[in-house]
C-alpha atoms as a PDB file:
ATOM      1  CA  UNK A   1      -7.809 -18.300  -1.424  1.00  0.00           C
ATOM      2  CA  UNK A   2      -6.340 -16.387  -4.148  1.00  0.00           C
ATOM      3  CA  UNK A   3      -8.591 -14.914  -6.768  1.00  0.00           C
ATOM      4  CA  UNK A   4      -7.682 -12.360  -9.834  1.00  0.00           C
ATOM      5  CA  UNK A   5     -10.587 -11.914 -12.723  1.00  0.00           C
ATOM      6  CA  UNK A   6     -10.139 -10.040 -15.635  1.00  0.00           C
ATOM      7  CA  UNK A   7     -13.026  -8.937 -17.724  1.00  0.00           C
ATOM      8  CA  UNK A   8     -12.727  -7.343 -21.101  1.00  0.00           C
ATOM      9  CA  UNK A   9      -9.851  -5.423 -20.338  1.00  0.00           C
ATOM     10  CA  UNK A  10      -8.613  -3.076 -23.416  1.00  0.00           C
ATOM     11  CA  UNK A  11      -5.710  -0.442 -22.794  1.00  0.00           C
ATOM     12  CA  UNK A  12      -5.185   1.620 -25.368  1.00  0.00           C
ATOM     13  CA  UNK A  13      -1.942   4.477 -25.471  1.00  0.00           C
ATOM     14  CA  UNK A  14      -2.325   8.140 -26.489  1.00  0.00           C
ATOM     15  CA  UNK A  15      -0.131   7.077 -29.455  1.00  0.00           C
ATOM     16  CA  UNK A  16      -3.186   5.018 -30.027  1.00  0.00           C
ATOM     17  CA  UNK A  17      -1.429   2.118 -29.736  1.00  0.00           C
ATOM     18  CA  UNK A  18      -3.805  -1.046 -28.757  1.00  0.00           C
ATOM     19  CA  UNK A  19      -1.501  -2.909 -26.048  1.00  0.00           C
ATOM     20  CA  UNK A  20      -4.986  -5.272 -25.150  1.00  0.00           C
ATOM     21  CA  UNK A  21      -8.382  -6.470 -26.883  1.00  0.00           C
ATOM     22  CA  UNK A  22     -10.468  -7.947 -24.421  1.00  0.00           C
ATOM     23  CA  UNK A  23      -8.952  -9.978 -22.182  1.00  0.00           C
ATOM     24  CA  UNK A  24     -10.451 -11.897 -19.871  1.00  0.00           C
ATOM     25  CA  UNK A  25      -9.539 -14.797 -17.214  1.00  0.00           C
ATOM     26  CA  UNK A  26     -10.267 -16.035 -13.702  1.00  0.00           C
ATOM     27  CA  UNK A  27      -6.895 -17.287 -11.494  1.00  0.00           C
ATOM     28  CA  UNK A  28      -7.963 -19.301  -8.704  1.00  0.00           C
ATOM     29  CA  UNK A  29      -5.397 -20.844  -6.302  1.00  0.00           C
ATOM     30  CA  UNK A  30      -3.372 -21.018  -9.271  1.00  0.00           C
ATOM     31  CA  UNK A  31       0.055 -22.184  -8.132  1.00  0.00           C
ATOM     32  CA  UNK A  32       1.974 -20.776 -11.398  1.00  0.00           C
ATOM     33  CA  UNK A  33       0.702 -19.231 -14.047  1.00  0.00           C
ATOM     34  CA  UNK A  34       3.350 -18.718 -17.202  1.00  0.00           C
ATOM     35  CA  UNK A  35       1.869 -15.707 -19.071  1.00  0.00           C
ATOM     36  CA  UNK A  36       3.770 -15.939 -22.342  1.00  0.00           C
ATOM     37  CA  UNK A  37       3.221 -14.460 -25.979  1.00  0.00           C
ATOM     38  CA  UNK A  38       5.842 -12.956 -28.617  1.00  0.00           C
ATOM     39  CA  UNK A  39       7.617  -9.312 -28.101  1.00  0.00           C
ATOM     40  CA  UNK A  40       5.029  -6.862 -28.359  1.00  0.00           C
ATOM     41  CA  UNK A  41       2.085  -9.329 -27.179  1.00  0.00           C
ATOM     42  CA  UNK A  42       0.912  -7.099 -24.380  1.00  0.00           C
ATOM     43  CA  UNK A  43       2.267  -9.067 -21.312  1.00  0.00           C
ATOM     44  CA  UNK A  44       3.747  -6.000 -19.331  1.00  0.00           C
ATOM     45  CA  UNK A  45       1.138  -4.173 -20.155  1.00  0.00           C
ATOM     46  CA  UNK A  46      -1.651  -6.950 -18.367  1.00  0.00           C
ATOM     47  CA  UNK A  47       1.192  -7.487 -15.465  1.00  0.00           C
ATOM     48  CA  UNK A  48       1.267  -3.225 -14.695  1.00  0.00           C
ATOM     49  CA  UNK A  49      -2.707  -2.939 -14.916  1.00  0.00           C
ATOM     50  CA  UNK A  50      -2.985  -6.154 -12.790  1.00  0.00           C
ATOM     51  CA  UNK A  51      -0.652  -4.533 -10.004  1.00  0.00           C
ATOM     52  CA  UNK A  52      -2.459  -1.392 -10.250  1.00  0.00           C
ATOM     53  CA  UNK A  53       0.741   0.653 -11.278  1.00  0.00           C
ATOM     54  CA  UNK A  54      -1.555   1.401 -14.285  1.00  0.00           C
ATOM     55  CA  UNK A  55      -5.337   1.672 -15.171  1.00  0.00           C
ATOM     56  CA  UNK A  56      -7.163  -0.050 -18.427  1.00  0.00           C
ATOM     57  CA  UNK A  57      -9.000   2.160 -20.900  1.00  0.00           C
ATOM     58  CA  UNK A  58     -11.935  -0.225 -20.406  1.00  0.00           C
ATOM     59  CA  UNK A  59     -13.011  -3.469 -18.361  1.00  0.00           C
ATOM     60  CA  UNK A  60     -12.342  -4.398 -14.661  1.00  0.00           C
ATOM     61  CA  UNK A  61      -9.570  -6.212 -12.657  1.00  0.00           C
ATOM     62  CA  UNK A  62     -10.661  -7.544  -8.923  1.00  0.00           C
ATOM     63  CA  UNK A  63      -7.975  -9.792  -6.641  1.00  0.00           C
ATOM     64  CA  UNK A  64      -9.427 -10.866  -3.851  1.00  0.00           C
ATOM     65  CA  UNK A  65     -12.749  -9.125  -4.775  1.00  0.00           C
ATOM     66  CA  UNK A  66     -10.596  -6.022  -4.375  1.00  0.00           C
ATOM     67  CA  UNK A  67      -9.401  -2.974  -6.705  1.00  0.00           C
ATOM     68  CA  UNK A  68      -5.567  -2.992  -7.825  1.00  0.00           C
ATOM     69  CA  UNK A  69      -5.236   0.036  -6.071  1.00  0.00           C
ATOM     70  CA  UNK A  70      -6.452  -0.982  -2.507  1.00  0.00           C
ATOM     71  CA  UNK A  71      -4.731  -4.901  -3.110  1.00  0.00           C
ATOM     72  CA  UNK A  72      -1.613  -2.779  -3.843  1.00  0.00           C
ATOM     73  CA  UNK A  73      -1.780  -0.597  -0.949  1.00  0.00           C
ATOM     74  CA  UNK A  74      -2.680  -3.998   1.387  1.00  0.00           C
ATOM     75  CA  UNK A  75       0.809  -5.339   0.428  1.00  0.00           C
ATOM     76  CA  UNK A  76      -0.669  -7.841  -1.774  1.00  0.00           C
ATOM     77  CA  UNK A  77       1.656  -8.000  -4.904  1.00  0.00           C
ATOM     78  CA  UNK A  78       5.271  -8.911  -4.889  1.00  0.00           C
ATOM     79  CA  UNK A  79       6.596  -7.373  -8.201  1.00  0.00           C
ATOM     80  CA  UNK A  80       9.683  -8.338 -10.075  1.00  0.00           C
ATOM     81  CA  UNK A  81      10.330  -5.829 -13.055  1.00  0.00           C
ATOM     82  CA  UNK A  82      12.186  -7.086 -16.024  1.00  0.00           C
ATOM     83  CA  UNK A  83      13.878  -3.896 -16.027  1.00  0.00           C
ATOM     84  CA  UNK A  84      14.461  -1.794 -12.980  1.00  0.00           C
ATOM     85  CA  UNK A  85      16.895   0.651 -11.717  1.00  0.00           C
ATOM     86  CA  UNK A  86      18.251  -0.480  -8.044  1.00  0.00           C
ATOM     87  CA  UNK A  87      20.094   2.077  -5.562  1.00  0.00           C
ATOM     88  CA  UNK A  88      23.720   0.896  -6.454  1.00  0.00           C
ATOM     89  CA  UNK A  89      24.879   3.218  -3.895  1.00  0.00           C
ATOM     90  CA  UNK A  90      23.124   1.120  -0.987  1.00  0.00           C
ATOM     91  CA  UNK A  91      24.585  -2.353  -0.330  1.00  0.00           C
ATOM     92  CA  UNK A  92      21.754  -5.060  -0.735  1.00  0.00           C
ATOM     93  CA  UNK A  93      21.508  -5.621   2.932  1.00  0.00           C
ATOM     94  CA  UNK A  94      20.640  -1.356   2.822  1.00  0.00           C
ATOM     95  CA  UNK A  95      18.460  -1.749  -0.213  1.00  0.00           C
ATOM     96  CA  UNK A  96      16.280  -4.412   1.214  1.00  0.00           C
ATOM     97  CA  UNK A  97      15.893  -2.845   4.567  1.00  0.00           C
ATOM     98  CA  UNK A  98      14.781   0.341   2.634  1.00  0.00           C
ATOM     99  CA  UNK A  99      12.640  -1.171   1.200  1.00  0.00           C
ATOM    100  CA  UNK A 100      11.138  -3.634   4.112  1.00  0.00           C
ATOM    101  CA  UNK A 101      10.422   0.014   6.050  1.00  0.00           C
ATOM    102  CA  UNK A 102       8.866   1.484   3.056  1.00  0.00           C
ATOM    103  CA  UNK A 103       5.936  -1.817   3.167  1.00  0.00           C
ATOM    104  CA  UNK A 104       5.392  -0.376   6.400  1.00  0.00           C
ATOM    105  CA  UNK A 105       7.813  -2.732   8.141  1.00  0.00           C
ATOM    106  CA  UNK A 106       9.271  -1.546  12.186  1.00  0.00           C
ATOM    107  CA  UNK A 107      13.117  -1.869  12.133  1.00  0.00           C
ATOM    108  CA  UNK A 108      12.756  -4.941  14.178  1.00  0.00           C
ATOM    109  CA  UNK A 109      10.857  -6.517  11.915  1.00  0.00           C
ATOM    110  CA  UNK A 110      12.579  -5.578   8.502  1.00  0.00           C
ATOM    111  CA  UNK A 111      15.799  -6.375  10.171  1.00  0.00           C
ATOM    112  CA  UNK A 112      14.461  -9.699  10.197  1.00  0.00           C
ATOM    113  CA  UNK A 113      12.814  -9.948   7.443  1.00  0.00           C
ATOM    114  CA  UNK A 114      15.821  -8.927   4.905  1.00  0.00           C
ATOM    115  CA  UNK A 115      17.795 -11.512   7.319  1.00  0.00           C
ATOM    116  CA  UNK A 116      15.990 -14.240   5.967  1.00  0.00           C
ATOM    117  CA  UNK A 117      15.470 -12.954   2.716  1.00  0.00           C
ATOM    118  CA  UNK A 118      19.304 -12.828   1.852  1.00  0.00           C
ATOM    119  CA  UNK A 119      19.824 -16.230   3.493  1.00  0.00           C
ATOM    120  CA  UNK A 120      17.061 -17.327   1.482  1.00  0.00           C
ATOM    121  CA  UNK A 121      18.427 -16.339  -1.553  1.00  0.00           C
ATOM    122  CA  UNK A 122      22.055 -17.308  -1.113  1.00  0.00           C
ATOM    123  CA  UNK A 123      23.356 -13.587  -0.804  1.00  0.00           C
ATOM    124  CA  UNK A 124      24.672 -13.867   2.534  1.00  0.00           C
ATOM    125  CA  UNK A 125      28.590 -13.309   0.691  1.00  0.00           C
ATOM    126  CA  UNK A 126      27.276 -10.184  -0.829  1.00  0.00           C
ATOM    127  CA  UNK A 127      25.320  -8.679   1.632  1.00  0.00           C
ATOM    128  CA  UNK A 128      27.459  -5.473   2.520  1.00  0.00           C
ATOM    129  CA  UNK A 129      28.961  -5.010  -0.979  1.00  0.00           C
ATOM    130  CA  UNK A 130      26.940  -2.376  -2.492  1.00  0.00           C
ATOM    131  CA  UNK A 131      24.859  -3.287  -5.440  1.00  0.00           C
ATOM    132  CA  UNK A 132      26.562  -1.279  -8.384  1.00  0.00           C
ATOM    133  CA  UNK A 133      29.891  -3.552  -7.635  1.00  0.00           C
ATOM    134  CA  UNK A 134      27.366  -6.800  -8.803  1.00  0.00           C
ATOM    135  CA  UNK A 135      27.167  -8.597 -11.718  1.00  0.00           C
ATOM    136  CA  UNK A 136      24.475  -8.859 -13.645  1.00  0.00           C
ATOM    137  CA  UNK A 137      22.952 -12.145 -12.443  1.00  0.00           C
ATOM    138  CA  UNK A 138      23.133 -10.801  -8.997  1.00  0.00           C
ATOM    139  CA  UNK A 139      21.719  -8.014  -9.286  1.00  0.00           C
ATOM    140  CA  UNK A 140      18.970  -9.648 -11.456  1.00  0.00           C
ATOM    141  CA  UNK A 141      18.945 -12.018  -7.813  1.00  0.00           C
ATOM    142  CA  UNK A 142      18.671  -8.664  -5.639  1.00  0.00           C
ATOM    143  CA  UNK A 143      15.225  -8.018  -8.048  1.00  0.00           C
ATOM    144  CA  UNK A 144      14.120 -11.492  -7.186  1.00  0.00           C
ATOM    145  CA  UNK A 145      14.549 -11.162  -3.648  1.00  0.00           C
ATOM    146  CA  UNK A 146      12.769  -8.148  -3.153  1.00  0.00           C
ATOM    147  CA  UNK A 147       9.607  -9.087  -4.278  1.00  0.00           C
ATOM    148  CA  UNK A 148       9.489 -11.941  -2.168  1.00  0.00           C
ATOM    149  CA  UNK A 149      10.062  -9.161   1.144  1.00  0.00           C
ATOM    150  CA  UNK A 150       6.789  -9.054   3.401  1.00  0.00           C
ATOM    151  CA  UNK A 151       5.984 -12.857   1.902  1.00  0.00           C
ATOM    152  CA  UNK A 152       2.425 -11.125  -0.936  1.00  0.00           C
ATOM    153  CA  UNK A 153       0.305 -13.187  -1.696  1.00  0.00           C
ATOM    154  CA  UNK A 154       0.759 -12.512  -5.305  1.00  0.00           C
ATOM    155  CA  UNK A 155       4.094 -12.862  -7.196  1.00  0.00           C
ATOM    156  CA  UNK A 156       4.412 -10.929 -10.557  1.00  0.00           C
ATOM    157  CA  UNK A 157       7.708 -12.232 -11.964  1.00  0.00           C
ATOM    158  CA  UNK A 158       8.974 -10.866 -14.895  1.00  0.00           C
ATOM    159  CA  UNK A 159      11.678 -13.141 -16.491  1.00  0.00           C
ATOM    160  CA  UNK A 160      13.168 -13.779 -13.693  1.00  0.00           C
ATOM    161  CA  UNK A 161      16.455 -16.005 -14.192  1.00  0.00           C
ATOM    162  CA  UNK A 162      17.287 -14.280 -17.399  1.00  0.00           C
ATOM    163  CA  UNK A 163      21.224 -14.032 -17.125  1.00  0.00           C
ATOM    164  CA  UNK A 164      21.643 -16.458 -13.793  1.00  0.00           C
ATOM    165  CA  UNK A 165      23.542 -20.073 -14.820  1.00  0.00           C
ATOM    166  CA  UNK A 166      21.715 -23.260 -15.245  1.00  0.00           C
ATOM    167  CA  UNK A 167      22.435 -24.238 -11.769  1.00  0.00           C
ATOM    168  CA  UNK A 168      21.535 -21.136  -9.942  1.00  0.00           C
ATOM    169  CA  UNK A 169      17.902 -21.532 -11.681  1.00  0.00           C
ATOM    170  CA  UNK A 170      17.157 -24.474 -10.382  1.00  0.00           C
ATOM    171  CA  UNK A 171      17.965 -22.918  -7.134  1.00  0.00           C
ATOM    172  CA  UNK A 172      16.005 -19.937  -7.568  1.00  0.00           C
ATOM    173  CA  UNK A 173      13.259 -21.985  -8.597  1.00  0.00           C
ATOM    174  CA  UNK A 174      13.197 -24.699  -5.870  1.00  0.00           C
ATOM    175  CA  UNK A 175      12.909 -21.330  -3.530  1.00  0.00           C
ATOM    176  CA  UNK A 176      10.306 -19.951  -5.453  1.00  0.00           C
ATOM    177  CA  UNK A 177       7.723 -23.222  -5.169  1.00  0.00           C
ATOM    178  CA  UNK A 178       9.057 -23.464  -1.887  1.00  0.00           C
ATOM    179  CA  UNK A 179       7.810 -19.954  -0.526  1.00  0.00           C
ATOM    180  CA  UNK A 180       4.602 -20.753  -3.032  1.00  0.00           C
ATOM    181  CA  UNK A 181       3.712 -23.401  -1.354  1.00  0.00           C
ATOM    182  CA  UNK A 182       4.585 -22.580   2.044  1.00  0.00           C
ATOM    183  CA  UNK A 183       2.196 -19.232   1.685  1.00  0.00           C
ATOM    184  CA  UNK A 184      -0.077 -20.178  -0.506  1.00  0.00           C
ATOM    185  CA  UNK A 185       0.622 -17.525  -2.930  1.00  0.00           C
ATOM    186  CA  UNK A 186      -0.106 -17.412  -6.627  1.00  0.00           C
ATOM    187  CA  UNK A 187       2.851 -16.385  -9.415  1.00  0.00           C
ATOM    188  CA  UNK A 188       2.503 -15.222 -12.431  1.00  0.00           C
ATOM    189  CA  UNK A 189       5.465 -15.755 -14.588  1.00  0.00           C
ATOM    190  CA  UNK A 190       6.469 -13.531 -17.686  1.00  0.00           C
ATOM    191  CA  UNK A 191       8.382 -15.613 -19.443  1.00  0.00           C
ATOM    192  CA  UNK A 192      10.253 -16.765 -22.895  1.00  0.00           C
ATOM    193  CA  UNK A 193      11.738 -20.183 -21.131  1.00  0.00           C
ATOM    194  CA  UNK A 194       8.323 -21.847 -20.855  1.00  0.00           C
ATOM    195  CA  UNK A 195       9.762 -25.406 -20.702  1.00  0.00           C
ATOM    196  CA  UNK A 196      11.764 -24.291 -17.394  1.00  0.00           C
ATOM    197  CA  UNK A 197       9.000 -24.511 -15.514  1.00  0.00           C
ATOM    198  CA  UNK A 198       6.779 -27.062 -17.638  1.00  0.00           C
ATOM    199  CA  UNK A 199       6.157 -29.728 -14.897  1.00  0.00           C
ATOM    200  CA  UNK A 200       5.609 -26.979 -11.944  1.00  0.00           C
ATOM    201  CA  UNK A 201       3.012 -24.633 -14.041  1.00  0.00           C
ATOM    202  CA  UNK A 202      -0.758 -25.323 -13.858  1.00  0.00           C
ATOM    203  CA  UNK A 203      -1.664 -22.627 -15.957  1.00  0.00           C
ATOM    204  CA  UNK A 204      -0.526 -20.724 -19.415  1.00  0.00           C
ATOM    205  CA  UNK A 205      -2.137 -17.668 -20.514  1.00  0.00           C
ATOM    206  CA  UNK A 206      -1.190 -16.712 -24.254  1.00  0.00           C
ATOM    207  CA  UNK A 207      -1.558 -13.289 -25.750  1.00  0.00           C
ATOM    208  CA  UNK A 208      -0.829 -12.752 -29.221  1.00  0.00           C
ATOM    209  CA  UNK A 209      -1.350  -9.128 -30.093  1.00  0.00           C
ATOM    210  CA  UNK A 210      -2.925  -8.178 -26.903  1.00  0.00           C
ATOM    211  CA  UNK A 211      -5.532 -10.574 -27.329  1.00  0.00           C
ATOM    212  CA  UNK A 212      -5.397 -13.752 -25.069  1.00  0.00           C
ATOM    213  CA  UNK A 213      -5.316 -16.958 -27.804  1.00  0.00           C
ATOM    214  CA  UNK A 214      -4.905 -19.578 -24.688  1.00  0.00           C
ATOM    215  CA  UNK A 215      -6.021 -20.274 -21.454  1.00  0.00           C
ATOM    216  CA  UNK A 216      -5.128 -24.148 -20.569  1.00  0.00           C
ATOM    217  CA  UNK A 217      -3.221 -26.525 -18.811  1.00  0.00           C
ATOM    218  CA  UNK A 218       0.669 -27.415 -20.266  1.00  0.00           C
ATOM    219  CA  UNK A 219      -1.418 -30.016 -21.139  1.00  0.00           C
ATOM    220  CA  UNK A 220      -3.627 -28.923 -23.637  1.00  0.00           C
ATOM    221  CA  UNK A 221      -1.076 -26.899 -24.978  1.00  0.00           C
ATOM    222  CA  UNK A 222       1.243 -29.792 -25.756  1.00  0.00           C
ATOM    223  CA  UNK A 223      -1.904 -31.136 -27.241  1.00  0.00           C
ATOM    224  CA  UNK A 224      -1.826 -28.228 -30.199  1.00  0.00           C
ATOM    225  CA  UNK A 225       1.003 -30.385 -31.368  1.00  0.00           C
ATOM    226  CA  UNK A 226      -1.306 -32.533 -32.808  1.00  0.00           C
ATOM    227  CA  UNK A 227       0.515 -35.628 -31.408  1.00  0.00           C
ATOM    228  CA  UNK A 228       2.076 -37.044 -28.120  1.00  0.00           C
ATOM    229  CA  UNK A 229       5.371 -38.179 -28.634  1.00  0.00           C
ATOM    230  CA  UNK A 230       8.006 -38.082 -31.535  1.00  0.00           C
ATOM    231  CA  UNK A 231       9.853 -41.610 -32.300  1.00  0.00           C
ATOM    232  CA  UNK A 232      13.174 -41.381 -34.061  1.00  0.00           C
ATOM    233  CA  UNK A 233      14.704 -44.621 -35.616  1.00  0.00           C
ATOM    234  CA  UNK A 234      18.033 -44.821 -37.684  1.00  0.00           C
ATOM    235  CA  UNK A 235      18.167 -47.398 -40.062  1.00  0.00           C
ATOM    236  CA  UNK A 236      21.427 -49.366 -40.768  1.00  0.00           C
ATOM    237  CA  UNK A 237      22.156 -48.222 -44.584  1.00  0.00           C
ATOM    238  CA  UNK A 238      19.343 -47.397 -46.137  1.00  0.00           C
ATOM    239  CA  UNK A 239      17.169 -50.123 -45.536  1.00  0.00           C
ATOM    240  CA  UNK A 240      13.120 -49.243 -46.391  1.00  0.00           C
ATOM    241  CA  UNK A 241      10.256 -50.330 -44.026  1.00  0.00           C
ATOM    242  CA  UNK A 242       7.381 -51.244 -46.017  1.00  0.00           C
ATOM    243  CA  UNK A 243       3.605 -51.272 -44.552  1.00  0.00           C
ATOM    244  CA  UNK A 244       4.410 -48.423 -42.413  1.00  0.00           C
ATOM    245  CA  UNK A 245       1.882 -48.501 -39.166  1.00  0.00           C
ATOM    246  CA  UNK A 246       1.784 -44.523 -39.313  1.00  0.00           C
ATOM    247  CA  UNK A 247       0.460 -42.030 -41.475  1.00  0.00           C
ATOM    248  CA  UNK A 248       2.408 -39.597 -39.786  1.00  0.00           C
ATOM    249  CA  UNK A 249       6.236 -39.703 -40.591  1.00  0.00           C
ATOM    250  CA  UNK A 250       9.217 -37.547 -42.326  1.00  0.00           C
ATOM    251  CA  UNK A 251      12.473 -39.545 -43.435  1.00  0.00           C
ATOM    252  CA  UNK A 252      15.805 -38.048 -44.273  1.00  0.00           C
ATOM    253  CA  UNK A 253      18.368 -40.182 -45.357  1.00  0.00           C
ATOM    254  CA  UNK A 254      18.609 -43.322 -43.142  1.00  0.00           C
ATOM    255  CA  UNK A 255      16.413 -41.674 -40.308  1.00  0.00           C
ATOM    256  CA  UNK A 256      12.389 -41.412 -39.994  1.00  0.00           C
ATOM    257  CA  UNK A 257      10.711 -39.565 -37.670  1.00  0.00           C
ATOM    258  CA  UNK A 258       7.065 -41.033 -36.537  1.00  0.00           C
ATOM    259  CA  UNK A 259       4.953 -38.754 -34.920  1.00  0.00           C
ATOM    260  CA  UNK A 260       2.674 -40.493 -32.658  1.00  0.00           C
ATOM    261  CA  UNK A 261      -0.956 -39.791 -31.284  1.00  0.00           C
ATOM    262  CA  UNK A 262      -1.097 -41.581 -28.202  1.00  0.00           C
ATOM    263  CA  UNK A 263      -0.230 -44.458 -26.498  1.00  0.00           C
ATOM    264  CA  UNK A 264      -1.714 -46.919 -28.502  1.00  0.00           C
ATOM    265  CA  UNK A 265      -0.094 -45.900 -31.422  1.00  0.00           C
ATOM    266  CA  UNK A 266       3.041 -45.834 -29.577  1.00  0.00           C
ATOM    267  CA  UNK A 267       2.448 -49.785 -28.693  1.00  0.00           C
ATOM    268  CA  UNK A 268       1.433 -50.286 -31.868  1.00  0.00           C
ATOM    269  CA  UNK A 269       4.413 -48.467 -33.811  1.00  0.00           C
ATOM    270  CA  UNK A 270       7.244 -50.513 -30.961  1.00  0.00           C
ATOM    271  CA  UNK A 271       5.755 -53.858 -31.601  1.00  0.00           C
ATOM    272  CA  UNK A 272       5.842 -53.232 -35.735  1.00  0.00           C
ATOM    273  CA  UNK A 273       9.955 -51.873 -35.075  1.00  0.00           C
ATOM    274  CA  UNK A 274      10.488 -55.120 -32.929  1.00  0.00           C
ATOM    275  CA  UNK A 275      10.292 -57.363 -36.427  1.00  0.00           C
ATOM    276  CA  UNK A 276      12.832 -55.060 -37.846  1.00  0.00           C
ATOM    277  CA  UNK A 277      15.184 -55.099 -34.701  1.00  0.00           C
ATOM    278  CA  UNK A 278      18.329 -56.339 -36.694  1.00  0.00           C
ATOM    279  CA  UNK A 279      17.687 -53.171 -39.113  1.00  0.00           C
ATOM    280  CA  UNK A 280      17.462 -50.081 -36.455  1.00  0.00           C
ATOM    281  CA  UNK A 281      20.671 -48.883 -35.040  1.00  0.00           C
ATOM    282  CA  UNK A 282      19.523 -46.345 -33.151  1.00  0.00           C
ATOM    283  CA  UNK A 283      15.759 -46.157 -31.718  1.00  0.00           C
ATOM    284  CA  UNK A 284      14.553 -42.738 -28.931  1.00  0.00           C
ATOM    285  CA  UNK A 285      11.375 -41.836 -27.732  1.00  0.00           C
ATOM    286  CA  UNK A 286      10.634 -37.895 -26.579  1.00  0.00           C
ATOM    287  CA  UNK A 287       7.508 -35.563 -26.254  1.00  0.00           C
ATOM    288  CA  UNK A 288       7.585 -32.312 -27.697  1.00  0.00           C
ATOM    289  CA  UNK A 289       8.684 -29.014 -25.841  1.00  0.00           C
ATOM    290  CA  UNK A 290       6.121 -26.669 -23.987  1.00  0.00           C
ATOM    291  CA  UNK A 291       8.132 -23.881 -26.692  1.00  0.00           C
ATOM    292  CA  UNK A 292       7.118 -26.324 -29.699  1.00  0.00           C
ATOM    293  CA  UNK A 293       3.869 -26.043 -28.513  1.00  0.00           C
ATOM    294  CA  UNK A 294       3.592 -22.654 -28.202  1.00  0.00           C
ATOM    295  CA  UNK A 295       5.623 -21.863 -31.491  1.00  0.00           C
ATOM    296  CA  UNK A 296       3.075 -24.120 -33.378  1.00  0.00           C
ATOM    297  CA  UNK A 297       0.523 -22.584 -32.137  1.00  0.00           C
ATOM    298  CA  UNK A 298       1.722 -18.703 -33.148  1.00  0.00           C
ATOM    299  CA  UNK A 299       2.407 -20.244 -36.681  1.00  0.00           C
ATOM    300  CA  UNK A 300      -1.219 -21.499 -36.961  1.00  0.00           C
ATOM    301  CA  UNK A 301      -2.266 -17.618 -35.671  1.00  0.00           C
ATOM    302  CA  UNK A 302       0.164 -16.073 -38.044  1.00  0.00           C
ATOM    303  CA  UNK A 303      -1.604 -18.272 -40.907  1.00  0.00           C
ATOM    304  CA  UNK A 304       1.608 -19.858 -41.685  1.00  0.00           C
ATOM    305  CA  UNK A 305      -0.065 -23.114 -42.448  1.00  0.00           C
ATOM    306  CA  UNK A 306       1.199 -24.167 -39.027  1.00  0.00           C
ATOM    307  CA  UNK A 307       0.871 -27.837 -39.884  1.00  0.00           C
ATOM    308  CA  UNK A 308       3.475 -30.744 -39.792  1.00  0.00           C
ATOM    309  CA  UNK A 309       5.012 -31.456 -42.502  1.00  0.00           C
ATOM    310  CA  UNK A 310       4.776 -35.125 -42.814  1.00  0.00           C
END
């Protein structure tokens, strides 16, 4: 079992500066956690007083029913910074084996370990070229890889396919659940691409000027929406439905938009479009983004009104 509570944690900077208002959560067995917010939100901050590398002005953190300090110094946390400098004078074979022997690794045994690390993560071609001849992406890879070294139990990712190509994130991200799931670990996932990982995430925690404003399922957040799926229908000309099923609609020109509750509304809004079949050109059916969600939601904080626009 993996456990991490957080109870009214504040941190506040000698500039004075309040990075976090009371947070507070309980992760259990969490598979992955997205912790998202705007710029300035207080994510790194909660991340680097999670891992220990810093210490809140008030309230407690416990993993495992332990201290950061002492879960750090077990090997507990595998960290990926957003920003880090690497030794671009090692090769990444070098840099990972330095590092394997600093977690306390024999030579035997980090040998191995970095072995199947950069097989693992596809860097067999790069292995002896030292880092500073990379590109960006890979070196944003080499950051990736060595958090997963000593397999933690705990996976703090901070966006961590920013700058790879489509493809090589759904790579990345098939290891990722992979290693998850093979170890049971927990990740927690800094991240602006919240819809990446939309049908793997169990949990999103949203702070919104250090104070956390959700704690749900994808779900529930898609439910802040205020509706389940988003019907678009092009008319032929500009043909006008009468005794609209829907309260909830926007047309421009020869298009409406429905927005639609649930399913029974859905059934109800297809079978009323079937008696105008020879009128609709075009007819599609989505669900809104994990980002719309989230957006809508920051509007509504921001007091922007935050609702649709019908």
């Amino acid at each position: 079992m993996v456990e991490i509570r957080c109870g009214d944690l504040w941190k506040i900077y000698g500039s004075g500066i309040v990075a976090l208002r009371g947070v507070s959560f309980t992760l259990v067995d969490e598979p992955l956690v997205i912790l998202a917010g705007p710029n300035g939100s207080g994510k790194t901050t909660l991340v680097r007083i999670i891992d220990g590398e810093i210490s809140p002005s008030r309230g407690f953190v416990s993993v495992n029913g332990l201290s950061p300090d002492v879960a750090r110094a077990k090997g507990f946390f595998g960290v990926m910074p957003q920003e880090a400098r690497l030794h671009e004078y090692l090769s990444v074979r070098e840099y990972l084996y330095y590092l394997a022997l600093i977690q306390g690794l024999n030579r035997y045994e980090a040998m191995r370990e970095v072995s199947r690390i950069i097989d693992d993560f596809m860097l067999q071609e790069y292995a002896s070229t030292k880092i500073e001849y990379l590109s960006g992406g890979f070196k944003r890879r080499v950051l990736l890889a060595q958090a997963f070294l000593g397999s933690p139990e705990i996976l703090l990712l901070d966006e961590p396919t920013v700058g790879l190509d489509p493809e090589m994130r759904v790579k990345l991200w098939d290891i990722i659940m992979r290693y998850a799931g093979e170890r049971g670990s927990m990740i927690i996932l800094v991240t602006h691409y919240i819809d990446e990982v939309r049908d793997i995430a169990s949990r999103v925690l949203l702070l919104y000027k250090g104070q956390l404003v959700f704690n749900g399922s994808p779900g529930e957040l898609l439910s802040k929406m205020g509706y389940r799926y988003r019907v678009q229908v092009r008319l032929r000309g500009s043909k006008a439905l009468e005794n609209l099923p829907l309260r909830f609609h926007h047309r421009s020109g020869d298009v409406i938009e429905f927005y639609v509750v649930d399913e029974g509304e859905l059934i109800k809004l297809l079978d009323y479009l079937a008696g105008f079949r020879d009128w609709v050109s075009e007819l599609s059916i989505d669900r809104p983004s994990l980002e719309e969600s989230y957006l809508q939601l920051i509007r509504l904080l921001e007091g922007g009104g935050g609702g649709q626009h019908l």
